[in-house]
N, C-alpha and C. Protein backbone atom coordinates (compact mmCIF):
# COMPACT_ATOMS: atom_id res chain seq x y z
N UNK A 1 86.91 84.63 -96.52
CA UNK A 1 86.50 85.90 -95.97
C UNK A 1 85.72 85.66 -94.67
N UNK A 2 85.92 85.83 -93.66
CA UNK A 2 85.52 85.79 -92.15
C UNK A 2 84.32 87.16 -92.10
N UNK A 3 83.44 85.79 -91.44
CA UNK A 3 81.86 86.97 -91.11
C UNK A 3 82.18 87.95 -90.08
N UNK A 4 81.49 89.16 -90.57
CA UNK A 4 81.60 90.16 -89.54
C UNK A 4 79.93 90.31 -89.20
N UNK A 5 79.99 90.25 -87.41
CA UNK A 5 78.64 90.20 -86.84
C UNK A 5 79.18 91.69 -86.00
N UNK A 6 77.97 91.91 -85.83
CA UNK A 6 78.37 93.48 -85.20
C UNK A 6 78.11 93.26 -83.54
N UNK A 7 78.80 94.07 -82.39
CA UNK A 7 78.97 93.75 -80.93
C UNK A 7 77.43 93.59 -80.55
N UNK A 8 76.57 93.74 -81.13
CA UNK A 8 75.00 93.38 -80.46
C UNK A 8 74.84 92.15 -80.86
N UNK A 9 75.31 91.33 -82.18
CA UNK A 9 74.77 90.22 -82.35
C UNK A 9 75.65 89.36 -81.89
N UNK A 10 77.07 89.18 -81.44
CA UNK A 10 78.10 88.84 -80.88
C UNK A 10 77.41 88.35 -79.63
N UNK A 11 77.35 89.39 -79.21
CA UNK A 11 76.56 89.20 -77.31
C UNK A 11 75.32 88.76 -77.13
N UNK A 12 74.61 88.68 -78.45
CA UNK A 12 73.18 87.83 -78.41
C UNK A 12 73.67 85.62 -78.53
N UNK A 13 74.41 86.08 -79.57
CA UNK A 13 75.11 84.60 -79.77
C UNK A 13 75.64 83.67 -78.68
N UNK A 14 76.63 84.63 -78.23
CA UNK A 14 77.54 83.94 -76.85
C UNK A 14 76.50 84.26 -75.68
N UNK A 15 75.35 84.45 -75.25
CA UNK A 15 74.69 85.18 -74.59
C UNK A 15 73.83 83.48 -74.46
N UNK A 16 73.24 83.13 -75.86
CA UNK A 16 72.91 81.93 -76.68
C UNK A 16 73.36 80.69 -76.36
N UNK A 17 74.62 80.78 -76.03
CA UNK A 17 75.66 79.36 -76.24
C UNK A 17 75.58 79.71 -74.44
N UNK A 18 75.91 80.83 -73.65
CA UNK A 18 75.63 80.55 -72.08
C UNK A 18 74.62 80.14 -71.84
N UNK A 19 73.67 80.32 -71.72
CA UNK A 19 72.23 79.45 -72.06
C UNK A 19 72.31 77.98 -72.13
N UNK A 20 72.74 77.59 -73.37
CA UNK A 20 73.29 76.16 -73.59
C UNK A 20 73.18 75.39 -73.14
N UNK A 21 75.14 76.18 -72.87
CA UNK A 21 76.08 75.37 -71.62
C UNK A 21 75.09 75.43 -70.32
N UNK A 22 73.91 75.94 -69.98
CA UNK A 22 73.57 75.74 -68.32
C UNK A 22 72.66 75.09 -68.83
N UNK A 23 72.43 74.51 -69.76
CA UNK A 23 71.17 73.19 -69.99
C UNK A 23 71.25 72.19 -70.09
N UNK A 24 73.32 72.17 -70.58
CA UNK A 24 73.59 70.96 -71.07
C UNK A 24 74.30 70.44 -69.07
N UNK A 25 74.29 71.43 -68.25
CA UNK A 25 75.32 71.00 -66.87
C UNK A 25 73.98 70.89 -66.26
N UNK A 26 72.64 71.55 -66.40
CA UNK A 26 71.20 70.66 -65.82
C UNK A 26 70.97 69.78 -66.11
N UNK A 27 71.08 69.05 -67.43
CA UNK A 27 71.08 67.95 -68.42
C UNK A 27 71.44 66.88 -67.58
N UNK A 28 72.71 66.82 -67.50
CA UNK A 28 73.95 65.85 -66.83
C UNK A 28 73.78 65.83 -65.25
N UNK A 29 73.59 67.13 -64.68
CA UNK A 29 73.07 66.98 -63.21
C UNK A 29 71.78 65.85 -62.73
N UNK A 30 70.29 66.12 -63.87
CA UNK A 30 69.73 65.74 -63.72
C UNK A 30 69.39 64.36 -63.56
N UNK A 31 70.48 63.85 -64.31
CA UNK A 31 70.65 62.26 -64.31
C UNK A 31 71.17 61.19 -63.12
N UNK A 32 70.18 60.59 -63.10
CA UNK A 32 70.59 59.66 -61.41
C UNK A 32 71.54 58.87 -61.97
N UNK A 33 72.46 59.04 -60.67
CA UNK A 33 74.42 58.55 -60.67
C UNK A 33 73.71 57.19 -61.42
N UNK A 34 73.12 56.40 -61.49
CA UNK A 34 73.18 55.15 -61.83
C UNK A 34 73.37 55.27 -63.58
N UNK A 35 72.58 56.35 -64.03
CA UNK A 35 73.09 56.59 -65.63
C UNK A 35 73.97 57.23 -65.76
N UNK A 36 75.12 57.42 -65.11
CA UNK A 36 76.48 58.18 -65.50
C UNK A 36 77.27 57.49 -64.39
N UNK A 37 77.14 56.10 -64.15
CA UNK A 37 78.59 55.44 -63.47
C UNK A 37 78.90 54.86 -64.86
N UNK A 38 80.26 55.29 -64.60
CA UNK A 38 80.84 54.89 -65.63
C UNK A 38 81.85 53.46 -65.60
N UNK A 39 82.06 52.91 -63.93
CA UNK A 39 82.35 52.24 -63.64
C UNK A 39 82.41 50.42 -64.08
N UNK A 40 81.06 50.06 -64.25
CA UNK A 40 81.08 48.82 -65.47
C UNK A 40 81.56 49.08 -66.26
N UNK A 41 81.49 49.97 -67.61
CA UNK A 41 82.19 50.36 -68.85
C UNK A 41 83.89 50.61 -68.80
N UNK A 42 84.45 50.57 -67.27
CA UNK A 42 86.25 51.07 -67.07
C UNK A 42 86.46 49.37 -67.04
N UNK A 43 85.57 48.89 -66.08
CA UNK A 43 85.57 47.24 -66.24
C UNK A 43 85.95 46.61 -66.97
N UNK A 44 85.18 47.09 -67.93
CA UNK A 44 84.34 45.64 -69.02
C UNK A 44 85.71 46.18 -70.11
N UNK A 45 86.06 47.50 -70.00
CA UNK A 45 86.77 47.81 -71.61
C UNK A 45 88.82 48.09 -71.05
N UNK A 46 89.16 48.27 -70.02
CA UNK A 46 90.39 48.50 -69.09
C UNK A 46 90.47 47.30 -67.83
N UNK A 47 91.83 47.05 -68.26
CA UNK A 47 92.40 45.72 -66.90
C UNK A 47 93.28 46.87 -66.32
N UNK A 48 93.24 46.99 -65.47
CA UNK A 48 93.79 47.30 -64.29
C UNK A 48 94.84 46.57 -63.46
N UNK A 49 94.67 45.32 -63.47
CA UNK A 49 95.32 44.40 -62.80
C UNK A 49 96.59 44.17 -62.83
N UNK A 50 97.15 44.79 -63.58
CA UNK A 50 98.59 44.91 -64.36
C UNK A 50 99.22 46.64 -64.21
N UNK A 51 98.51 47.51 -63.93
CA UNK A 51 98.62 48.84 -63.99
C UNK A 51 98.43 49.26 -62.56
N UNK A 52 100.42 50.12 -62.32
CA UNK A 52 100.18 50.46 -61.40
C UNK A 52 100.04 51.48 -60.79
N UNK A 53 99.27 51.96 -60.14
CA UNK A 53 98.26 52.92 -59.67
C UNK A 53 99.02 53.61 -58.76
N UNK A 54 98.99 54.90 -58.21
CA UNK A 54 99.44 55.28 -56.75
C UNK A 54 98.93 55.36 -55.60
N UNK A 55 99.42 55.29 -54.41
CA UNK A 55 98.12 54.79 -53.52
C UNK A 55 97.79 55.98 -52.70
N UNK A 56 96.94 56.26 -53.37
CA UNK A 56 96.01 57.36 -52.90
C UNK A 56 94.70 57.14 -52.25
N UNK A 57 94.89 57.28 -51.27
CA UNK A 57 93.43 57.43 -50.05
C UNK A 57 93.03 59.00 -49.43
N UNK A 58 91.75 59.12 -49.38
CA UNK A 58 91.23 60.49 -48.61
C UNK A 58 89.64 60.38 -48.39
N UNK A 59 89.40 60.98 -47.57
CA UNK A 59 88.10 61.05 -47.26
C UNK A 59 87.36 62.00 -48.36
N UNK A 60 86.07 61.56 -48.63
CA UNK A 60 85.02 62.53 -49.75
C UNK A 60 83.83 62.21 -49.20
N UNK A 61 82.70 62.91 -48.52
CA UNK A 61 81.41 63.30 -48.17
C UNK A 61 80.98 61.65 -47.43
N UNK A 62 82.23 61.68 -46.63
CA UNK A 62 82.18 60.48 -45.26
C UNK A 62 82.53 59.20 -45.81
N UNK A 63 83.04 59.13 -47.16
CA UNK A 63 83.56 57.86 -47.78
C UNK A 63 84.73 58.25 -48.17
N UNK A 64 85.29 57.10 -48.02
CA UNK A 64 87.04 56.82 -48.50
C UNK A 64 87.29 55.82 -50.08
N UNK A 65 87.85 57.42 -50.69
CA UNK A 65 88.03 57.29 -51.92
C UNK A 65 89.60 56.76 -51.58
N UNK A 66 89.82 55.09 -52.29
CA UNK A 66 91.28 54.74 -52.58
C UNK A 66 91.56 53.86 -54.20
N UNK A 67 92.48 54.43 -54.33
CA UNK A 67 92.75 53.82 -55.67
C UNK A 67 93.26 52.39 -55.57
N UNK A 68 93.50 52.25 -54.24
CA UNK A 68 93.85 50.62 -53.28
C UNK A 68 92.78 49.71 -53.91
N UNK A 69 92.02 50.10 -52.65
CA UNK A 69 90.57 49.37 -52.52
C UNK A 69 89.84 49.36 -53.46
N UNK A 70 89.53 50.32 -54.16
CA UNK A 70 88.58 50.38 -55.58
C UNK A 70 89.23 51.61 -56.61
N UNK A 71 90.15 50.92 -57.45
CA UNK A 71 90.99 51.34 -58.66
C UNK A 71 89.79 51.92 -59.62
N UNK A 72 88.71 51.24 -59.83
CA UNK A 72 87.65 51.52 -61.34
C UNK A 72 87.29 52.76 -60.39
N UNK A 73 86.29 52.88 -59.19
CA UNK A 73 85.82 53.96 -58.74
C UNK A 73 86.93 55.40 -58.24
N UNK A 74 88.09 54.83 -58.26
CA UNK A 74 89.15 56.14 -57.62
C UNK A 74 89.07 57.13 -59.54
N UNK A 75 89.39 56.12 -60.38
CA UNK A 75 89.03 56.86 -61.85
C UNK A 75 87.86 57.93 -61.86
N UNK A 76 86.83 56.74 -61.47
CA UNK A 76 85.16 57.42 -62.02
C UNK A 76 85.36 58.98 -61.39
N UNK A 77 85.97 58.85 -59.82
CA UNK A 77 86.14 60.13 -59.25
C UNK A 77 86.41 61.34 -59.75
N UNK A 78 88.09 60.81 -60.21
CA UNK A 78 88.34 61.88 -60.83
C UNK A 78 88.01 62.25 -62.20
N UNK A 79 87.42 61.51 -63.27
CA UNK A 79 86.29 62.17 -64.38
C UNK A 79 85.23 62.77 -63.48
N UNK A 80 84.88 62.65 -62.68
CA UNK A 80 83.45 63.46 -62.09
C UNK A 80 84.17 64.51 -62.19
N UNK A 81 84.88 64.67 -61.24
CA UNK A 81 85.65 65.91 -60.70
C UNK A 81 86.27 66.97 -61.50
N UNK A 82 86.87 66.08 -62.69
CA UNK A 82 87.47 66.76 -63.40
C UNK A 82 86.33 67.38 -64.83
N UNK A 83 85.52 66.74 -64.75
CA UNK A 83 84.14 67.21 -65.82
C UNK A 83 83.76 68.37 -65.01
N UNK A 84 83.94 68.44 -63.70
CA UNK A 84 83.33 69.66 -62.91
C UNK A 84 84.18 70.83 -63.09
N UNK A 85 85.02 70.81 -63.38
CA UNK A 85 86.22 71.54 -63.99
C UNK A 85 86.04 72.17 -64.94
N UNK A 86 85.87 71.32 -65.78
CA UNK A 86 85.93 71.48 -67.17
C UNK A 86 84.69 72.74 -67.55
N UNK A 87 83.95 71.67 -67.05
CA UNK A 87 82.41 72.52 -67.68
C UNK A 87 82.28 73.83 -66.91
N UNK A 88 82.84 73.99 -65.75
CA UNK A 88 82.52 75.48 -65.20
C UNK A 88 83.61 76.31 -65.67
N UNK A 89 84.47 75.54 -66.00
CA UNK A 89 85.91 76.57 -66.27
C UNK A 89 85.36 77.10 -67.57
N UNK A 90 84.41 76.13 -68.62
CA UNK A 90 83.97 76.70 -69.51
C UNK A 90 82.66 77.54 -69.98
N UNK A 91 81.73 77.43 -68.34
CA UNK A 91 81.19 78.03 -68.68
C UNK A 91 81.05 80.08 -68.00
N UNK A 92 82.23 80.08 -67.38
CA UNK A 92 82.89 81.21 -66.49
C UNK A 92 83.85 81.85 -67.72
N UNK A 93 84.13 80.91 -68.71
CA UNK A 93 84.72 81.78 -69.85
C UNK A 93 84.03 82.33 -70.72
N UNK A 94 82.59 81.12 -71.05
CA UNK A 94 81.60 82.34 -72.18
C UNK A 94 80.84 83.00 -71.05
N UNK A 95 80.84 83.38 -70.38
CA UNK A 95 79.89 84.58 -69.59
C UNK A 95 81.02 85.47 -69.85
N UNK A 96 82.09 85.15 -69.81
CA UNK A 96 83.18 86.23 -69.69
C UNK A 96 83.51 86.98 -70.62
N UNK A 97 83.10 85.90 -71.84
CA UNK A 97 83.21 86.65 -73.29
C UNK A 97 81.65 87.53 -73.34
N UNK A 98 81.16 87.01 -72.96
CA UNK A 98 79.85 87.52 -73.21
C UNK A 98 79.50 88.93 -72.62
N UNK A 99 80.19 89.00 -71.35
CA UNK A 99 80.25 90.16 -70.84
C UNK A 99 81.02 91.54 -71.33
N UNK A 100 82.37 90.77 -72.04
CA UNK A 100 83.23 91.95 -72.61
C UNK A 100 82.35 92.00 -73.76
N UNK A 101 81.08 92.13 -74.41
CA UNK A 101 80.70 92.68 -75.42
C UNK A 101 79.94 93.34 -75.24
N UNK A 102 79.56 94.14 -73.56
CA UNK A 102 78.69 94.63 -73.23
C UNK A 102 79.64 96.23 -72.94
N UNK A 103 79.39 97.29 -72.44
CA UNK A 103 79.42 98.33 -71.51
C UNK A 103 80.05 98.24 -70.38
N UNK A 104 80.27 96.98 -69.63
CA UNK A 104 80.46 96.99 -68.45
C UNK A 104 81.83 97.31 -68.55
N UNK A 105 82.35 98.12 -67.10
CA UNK A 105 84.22 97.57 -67.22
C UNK A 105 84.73 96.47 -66.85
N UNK A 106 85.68 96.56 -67.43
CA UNK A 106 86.44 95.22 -67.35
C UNK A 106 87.02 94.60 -65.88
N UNK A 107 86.98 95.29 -65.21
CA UNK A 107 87.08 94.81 -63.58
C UNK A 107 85.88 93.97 -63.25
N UNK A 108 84.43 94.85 -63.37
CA UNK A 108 83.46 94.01 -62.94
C UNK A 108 82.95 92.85 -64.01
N UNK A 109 83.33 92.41 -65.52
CA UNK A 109 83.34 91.68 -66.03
C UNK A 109 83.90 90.41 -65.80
N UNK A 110 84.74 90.40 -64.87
CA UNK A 110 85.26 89.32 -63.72
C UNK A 110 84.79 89.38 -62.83
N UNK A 111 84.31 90.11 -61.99
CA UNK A 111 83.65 89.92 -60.62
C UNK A 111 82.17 89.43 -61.05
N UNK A 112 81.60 89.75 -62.22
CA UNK A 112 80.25 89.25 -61.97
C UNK A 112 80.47 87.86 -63.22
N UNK A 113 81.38 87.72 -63.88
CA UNK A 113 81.46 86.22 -64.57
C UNK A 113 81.53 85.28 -63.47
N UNK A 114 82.81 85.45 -62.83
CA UNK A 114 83.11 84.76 -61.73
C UNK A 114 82.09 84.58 -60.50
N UNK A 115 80.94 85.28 -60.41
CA UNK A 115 80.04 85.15 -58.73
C UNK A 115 78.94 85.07 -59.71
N UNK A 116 78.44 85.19 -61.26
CA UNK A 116 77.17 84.47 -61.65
C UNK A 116 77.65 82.63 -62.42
N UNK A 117 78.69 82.39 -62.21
CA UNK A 117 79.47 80.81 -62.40
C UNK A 117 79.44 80.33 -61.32
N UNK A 118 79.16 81.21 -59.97
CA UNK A 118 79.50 79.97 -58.90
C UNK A 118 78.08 80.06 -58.35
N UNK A 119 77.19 81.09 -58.38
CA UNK A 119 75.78 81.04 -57.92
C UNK A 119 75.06 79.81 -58.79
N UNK A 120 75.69 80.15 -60.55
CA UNK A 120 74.60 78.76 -61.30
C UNK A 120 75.96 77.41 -60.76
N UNK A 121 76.54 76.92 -60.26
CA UNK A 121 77.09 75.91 -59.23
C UNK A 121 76.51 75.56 -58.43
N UNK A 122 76.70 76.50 -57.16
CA UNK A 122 75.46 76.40 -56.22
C UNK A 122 73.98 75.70 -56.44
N UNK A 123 73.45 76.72 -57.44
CA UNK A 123 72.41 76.35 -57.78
C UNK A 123 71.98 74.98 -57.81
N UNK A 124 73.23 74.46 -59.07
CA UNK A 124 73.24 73.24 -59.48
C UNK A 124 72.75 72.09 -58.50
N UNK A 125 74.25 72.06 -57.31
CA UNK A 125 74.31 71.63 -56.37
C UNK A 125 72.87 71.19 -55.51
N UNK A 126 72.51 72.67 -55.09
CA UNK A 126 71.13 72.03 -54.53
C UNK A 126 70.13 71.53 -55.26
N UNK A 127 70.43 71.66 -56.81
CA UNK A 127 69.02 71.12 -57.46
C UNK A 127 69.44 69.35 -57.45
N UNK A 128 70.60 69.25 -57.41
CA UNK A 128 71.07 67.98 -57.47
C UNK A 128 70.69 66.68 -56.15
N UNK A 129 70.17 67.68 -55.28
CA UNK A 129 69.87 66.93 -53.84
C UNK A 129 68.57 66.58 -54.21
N UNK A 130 67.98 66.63 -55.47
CA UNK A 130 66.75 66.37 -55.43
C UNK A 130 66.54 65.75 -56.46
N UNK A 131 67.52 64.63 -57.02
CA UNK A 131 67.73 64.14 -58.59
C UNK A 131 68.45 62.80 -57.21
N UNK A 132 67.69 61.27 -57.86
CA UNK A 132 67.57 60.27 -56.76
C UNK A 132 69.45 59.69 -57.30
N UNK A 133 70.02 59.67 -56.21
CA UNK A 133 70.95 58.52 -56.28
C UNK A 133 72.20 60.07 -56.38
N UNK A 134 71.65 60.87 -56.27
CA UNK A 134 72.98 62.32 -56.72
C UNK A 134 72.95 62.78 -55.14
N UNK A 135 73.74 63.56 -54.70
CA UNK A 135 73.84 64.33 -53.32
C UNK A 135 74.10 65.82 -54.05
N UNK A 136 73.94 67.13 -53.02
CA UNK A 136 74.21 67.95 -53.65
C UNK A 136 75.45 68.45 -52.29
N UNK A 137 76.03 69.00 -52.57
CA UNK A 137 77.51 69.52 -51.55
C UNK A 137 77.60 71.04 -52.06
N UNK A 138 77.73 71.60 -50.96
CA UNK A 138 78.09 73.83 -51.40
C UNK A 138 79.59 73.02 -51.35
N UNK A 139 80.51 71.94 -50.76
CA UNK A 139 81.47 72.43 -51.34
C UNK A 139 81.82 71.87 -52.54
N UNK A 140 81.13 71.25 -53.22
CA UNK A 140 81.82 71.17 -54.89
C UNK A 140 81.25 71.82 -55.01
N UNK A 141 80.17 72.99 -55.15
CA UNK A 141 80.53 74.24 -56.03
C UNK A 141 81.33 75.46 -55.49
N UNK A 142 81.75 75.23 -54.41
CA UNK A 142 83.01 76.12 -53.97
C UNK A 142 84.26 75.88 -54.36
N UNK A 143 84.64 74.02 -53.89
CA UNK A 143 86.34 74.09 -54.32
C UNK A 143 85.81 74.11 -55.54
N UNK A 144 85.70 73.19 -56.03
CA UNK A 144 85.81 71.37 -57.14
C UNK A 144 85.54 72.84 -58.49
N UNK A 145 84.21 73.31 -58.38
CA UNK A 145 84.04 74.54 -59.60
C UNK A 145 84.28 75.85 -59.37
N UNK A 146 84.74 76.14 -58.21
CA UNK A 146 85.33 76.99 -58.05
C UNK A 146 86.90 77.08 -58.19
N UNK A 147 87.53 76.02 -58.65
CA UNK A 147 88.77 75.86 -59.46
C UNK A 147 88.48 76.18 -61.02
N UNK A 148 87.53 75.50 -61.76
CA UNK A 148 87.29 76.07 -62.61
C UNK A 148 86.86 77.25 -62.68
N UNK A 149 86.00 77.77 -62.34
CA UNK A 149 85.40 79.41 -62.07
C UNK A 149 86.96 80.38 -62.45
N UNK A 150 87.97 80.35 -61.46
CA UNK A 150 89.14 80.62 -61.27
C UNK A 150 90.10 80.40 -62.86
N UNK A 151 89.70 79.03 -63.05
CA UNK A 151 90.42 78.83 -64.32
C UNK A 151 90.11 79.47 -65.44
N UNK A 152 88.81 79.44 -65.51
CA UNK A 152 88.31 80.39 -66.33
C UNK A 152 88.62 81.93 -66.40
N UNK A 153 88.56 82.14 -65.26
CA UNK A 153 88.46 83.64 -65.51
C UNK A 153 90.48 83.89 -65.90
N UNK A 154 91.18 82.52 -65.60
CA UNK A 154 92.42 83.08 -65.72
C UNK A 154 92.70 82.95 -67.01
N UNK A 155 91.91 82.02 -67.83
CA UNK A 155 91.77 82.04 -69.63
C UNK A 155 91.26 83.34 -69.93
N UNK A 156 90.72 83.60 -69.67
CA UNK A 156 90.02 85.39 -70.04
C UNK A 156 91.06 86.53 -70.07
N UNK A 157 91.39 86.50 -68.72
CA UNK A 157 92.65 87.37 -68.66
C UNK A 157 93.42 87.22 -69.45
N UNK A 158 94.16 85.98 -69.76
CA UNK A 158 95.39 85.62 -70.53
C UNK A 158 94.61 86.11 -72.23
N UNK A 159 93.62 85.93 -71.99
CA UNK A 159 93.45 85.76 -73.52
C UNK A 159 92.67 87.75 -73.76
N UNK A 160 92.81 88.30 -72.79
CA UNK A 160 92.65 89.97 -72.87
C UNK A 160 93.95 90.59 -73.10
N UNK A 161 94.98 90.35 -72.49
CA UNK A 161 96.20 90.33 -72.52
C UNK A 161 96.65 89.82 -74.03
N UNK A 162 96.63 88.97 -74.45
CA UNK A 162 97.19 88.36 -75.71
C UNK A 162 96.55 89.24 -77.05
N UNK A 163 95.17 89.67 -76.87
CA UNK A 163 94.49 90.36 -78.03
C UNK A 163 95.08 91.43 -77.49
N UNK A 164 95.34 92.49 -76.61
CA UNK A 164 95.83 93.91 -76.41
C UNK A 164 96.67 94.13 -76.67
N UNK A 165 97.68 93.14 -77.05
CA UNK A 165 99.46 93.37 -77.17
C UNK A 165 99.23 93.38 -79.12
N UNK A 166 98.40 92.40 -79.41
CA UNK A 166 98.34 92.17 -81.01
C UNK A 166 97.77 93.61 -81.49
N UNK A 167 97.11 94.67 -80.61
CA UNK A 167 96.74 95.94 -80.93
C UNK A 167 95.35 96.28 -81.43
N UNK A 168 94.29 94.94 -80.69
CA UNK A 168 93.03 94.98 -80.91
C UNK A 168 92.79 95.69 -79.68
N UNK A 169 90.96 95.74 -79.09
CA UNK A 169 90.64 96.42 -78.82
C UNK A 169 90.22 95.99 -76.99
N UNK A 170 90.92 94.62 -77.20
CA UNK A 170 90.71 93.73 -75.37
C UNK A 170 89.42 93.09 -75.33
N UNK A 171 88.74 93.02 -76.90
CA UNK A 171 87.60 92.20 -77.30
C UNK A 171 88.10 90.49 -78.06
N UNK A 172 87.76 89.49 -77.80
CA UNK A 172 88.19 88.85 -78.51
C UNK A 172 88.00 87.76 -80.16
N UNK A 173 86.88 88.56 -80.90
CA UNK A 173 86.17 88.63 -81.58
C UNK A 173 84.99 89.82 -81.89
């Protein structure tokens, strides 16, 4: 038998877990790059030397990221990058849920999931210029989580769409 919480305690919960999620992406921000290279550990536990890579070169904040020149760090990159993803894509989806349990309409339940996900980015960003061995960049919280931001809100949609057709109410819990 599945608990029934009523739409005030719903939106206190997920309201709860957004909270969280922005303690657990201060958490991880806060930490100087030297405790989150993950680079010795791709070392010490993956050979490379045998695995072949594509050769990808580009410039990133005046350094040249190549999977040539440094295979362990072209990885670390893209886990950074892609954790930046992740975590905003997820946290642009519980604001999103969190919002459809409110009053608001559903138009501005995307406009303000989506522009209060990239302000706590931003945020991030500059708090990060002040955490030793981290840089902070407006543009990773423009592209880099602002792909997630985007992704998110396109899980929301899809998943407003999917409960409306089943003949619920465009809530998803």
């Amino acid at each position: 038998m599945p608990l029934k919480f009523s739409r005030k305690k719903r939106f206190y919960l997920l309201f709860f877990i957004c909270i969280a999620s922005m303690m657990v992406i201060f958490f991880f921000s806060h930490m100087p790059y030297q405790e989150q290279d993950i680079k010795p550990f791709l070392r010490d536990k993956v050979d490379l030397s045998n695995v072949p890579l594509p050769s990808i070169r580009f410039e990133y904040d005046g350094q040249i990221v190549s999977s040539d020149a440094d295979p362990y760090g072209f990885i670390e990159f893209l886990f950074r990058k892609a954790g930046h993803v992740i975590g905003y894509c997820l946290l642009c989806l519980l604001l999103f849920l969190t919002l459809m349990h409110t009053k608001i309409k559903r138009k501005w339940v995307y406009v303000l999931s989506g522009t209060l996900t990239l302000l706590y980015a931003l945020s991030d960003e500059w708090h990060q210029s002040f955490v030793p061995g981290r840089t902070g960049h407006w543009q990773d919280a423009i592209i880099i989580d602002g792909i997630g931001v985007l992704l998110g809100l396109f899980v929301g949609y899809i998943g407003t769409v999917f409960w409306k057709r089943k003949g619920t109410t465009g809530r998803f819990f």
